[in-house]
N, C-alpha and C. Protein backbone atom coordinates (compact mmCIF):
# COMPACT_ATOMS: atom_id res chain seq x y z
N UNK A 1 12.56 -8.98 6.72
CA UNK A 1 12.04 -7.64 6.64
C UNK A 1 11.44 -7.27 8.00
N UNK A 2 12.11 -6.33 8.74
CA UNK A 2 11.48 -6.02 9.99
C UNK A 2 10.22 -5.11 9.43
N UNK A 3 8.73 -5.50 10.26
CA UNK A 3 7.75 -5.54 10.53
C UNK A 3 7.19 -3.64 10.74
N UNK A 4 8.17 -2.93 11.51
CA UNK A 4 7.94 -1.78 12.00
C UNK A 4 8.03 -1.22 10.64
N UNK A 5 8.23 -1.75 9.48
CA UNK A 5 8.88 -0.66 8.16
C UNK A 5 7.64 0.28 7.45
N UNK A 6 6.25 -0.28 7.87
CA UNK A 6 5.39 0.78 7.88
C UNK A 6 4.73 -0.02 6.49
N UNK A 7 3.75 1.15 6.09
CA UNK A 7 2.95 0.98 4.93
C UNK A 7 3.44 0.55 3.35
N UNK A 8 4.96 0.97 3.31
CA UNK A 8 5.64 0.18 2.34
C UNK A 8 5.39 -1.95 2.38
N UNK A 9 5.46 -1.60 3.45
CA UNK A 9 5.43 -3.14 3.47
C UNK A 9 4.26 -4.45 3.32
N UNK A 10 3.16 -3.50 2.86
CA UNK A 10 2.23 -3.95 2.14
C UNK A 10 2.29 -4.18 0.51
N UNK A 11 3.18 -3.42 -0.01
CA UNK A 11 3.44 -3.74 -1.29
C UNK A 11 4.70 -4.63 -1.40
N UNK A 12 5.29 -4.54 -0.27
CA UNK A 12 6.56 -5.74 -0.43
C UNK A 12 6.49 -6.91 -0.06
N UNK A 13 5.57 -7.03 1.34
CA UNK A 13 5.73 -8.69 1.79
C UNK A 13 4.26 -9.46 1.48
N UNK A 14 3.22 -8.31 1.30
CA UNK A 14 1.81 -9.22 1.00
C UNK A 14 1.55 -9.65 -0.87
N UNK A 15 2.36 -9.13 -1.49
CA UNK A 15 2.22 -10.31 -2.56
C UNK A 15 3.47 -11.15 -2.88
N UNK A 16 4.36 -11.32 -1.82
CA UNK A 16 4.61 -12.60 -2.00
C UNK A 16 3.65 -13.57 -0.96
N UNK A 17 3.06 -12.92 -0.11
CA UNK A 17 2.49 -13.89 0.18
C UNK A 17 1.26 -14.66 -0.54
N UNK A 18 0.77 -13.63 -0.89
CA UNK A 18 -0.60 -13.96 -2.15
C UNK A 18 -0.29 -15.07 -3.18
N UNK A 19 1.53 -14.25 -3.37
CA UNK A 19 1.90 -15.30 -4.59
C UNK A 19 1.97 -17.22 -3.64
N UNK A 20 2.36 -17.43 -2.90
CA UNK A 20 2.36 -18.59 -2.50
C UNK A 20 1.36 -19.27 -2.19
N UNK A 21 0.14 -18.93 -1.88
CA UNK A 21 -1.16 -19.02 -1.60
C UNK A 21 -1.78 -20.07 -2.74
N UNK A 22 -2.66 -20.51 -2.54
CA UNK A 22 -3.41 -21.05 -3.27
C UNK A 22 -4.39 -19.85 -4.08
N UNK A 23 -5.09 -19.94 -4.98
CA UNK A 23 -6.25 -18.98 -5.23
C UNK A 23 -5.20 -17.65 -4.63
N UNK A 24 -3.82 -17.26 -5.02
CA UNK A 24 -3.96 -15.95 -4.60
C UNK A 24 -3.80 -14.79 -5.06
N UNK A 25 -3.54 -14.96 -6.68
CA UNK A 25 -3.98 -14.22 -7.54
C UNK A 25 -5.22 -13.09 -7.44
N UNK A 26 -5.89 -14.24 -7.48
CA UNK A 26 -7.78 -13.89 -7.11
C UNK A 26 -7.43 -13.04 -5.69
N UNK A 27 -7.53 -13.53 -4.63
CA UNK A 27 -7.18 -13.04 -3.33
C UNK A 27 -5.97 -11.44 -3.25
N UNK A 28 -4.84 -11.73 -4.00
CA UNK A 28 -4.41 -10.16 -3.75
C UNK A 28 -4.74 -9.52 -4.96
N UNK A 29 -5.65 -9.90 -5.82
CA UNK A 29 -6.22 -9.13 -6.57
C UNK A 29 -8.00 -8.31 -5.87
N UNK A 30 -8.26 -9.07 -5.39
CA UNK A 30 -9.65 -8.37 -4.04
C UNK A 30 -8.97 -7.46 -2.97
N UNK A 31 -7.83 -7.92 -2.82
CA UNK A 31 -7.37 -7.11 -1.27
C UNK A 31 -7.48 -6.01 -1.97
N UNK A 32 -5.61 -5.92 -2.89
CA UNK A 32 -5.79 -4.67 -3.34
C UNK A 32 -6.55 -3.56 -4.09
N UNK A 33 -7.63 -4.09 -4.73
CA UNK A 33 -8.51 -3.47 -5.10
C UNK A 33 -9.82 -3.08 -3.66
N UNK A 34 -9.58 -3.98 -2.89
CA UNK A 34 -10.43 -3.37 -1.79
C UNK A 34 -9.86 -2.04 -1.27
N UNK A 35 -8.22 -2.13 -0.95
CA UNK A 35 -7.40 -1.41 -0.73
C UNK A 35 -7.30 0.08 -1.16
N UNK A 36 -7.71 -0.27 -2.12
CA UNK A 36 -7.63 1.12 -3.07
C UNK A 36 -9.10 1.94 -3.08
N UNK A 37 -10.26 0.91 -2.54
CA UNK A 37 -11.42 1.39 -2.17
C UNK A 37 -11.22 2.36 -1.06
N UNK A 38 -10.43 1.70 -0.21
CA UNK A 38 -10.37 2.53 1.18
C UNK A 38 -9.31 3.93 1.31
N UNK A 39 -8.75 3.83 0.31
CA UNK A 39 -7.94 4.83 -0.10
C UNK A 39 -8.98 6.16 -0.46
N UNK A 40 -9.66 5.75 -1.62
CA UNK A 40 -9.98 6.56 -1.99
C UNK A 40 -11.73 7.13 -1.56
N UNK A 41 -12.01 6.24 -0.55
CA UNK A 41 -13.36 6.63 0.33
C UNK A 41 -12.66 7.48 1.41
N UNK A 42 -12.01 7.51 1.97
CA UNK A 42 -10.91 8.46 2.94
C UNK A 42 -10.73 9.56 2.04
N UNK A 43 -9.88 9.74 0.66
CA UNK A 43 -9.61 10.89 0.49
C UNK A 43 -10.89 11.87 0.30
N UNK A 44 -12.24 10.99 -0.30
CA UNK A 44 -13.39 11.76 -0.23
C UNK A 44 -13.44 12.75 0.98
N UNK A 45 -13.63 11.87 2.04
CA UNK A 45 -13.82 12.16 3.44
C UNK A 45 -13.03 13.38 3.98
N UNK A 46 -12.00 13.62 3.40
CA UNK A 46 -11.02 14.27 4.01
C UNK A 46 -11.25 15.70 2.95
N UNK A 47 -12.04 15.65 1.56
CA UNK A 47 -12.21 17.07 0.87
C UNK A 47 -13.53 17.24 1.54
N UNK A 48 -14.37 16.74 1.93
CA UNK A 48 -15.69 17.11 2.19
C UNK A 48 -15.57 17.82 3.49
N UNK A 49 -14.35 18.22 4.39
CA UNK A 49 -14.44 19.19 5.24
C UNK A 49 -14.11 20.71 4.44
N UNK A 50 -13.41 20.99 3.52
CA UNK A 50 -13.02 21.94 2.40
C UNK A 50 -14.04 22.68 1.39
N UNK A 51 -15.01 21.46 1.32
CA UNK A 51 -15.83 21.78 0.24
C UNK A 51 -16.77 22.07 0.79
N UNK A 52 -17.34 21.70 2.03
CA UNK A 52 -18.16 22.08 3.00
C UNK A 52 -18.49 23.53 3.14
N UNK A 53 -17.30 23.63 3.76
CA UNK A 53 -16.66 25.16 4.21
C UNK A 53 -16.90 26.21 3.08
N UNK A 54 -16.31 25.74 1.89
CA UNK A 54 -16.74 26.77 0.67
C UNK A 54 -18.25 27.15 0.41
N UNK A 55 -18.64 25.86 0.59
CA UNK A 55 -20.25 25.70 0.47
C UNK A 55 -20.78 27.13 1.29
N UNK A 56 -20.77 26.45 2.32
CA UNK A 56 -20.80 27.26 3.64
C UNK A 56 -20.60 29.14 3.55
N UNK A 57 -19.25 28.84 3.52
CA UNK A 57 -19.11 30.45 4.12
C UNK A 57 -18.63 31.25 2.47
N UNK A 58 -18.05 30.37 1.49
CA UNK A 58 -17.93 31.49 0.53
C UNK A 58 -19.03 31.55 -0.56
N UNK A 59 -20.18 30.78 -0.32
CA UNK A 59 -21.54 30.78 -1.38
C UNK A 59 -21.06 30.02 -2.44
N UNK A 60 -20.15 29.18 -3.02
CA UNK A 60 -19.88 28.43 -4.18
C UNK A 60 -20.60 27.70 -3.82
N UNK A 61 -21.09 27.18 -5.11
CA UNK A 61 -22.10 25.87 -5.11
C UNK A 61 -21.46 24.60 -4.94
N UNK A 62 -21.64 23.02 -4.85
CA UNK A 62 -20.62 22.29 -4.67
C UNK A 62 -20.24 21.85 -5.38
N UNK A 63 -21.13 21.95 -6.68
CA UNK A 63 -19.41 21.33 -8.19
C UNK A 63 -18.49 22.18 -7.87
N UNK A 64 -18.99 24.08 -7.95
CA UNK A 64 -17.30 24.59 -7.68
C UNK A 64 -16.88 24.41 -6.95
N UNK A 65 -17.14 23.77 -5.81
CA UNK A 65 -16.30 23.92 -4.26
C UNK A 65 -15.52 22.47 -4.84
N UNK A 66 -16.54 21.17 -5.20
CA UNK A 66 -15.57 20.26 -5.31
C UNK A 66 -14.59 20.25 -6.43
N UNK A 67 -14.69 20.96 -7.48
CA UNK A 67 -13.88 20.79 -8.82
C UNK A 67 -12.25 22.04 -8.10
N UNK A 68 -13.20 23.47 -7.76
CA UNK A 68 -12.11 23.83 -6.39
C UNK A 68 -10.77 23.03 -5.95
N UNK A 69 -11.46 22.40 -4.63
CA UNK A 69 -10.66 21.95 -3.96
C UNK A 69 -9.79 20.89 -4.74
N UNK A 70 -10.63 20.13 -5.73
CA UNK A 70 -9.71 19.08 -6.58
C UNK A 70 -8.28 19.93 -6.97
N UNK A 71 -8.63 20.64 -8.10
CA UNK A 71 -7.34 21.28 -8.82
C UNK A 71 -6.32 22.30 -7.58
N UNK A 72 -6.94 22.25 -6.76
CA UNK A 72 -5.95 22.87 -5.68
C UNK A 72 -4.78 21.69 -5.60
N UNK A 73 -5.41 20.39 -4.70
CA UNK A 73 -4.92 18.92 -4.45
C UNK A 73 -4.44 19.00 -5.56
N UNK A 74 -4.74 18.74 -6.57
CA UNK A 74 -3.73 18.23 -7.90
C UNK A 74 -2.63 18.95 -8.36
N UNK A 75 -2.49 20.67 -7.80
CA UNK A 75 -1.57 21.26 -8.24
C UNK A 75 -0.33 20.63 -7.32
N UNK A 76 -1.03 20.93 -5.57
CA UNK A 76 -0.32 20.44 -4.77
C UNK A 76 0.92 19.06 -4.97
N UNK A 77 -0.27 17.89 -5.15
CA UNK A 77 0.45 16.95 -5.47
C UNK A 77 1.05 16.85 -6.09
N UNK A 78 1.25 17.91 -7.68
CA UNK A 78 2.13 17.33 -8.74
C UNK A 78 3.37 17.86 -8.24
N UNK A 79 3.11 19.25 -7.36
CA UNK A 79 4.85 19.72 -7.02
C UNK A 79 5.28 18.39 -6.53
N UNK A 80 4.50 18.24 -5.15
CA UNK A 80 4.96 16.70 -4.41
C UNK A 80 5.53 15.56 -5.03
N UNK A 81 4.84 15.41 -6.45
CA UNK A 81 5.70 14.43 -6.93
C UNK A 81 6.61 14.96 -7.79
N UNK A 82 6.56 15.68 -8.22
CA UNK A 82 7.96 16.54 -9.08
C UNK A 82 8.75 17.04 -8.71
N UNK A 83 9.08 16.64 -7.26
CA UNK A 83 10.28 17.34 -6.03
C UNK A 83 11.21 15.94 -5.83
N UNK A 84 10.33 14.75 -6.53
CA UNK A 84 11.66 13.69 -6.23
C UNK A 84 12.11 13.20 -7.58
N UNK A 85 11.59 14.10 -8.77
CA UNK A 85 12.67 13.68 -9.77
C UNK A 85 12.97 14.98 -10.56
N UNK A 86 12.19 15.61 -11.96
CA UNK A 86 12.14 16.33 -12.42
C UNK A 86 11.97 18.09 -11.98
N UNK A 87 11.75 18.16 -10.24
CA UNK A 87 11.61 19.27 -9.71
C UNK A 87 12.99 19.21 -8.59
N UNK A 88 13.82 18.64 -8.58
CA UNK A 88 14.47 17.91 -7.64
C UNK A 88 15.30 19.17 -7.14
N UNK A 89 15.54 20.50 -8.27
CA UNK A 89 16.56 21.29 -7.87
C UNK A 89 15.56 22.50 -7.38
N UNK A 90 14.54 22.44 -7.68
CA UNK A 90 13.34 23.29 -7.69
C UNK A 90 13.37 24.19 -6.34
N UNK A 91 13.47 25.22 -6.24
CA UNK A 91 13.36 25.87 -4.73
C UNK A 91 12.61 26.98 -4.32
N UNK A 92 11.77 27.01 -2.97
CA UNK A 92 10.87 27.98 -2.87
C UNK A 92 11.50 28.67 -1.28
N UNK A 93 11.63 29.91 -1.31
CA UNK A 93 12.37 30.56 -0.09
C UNK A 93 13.80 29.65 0.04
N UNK A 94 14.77 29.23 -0.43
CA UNK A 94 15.72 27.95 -0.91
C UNK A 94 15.19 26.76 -0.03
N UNK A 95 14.56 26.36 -0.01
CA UNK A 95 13.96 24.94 0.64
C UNK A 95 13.16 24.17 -1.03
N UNK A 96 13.75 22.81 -0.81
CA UNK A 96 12.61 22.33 -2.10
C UNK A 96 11.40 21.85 -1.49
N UNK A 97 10.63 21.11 -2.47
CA UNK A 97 9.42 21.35 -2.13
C UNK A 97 8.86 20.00 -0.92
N UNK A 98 10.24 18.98 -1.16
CA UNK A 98 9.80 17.96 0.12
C UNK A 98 10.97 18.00 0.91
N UNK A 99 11.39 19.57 1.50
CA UNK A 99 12.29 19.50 2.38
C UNK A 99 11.39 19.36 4.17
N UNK A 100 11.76 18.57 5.00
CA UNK A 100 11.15 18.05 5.86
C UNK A 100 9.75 17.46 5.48
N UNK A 101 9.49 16.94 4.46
CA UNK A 101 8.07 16.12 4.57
C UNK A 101 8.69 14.22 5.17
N UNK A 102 8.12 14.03 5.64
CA UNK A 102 8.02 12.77 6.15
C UNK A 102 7.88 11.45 4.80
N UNK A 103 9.00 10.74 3.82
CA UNK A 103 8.31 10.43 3.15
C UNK A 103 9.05 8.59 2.75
């Protein structure tokens, strides 16, 4: 498996390595749950410039700014993921919805 293949390749080559390991059950069971810490301390990070802003300049308080910005993200994402199976023919201006996304 060449090396350059990116962030996929954390779910492909690090639990077989875990699996060969001694204790590595335990071990890629901490990573990836650390993993998923850092995932989701980043996505915080990344609404709190959004929710800020609402705060800020449109007077919403910050449950609405954060409950806001959530269901925005969640509408977003579900096209995102419903463009590679069940949205697949789906078209907006005729482009679907992950035409040029990087994915």
């Amino acid at each position: 498996m060449n090396p350059g293949e990116g962030p996929g390749l954390i779910f492909m080559s690090l639990p077989l390595a875990f699996q060969a390991m001694p204790l590595g059950t335990l071990f890629g069971s901490l990573f990836f749950l650390m993993l998923s810490m850092a995932a989701l301390t980043s996505a915080i990070s990344m609404v709190e410039a959004t929710v800020s802003w609402l705060c800020d300049n449109k007077g919403l308080s910050r449950p609405a700014a954060s409950w806001s910005t959530g269901i925005v993200l969640w509408l977003i994402s579900t096209l995102a993921m419903l463009s590679f199976n069940l949205g697949a023919d789906w078209t907006l201006a005729g482009k679907t919805f992950s035409t040029g996304w990087i994915t």
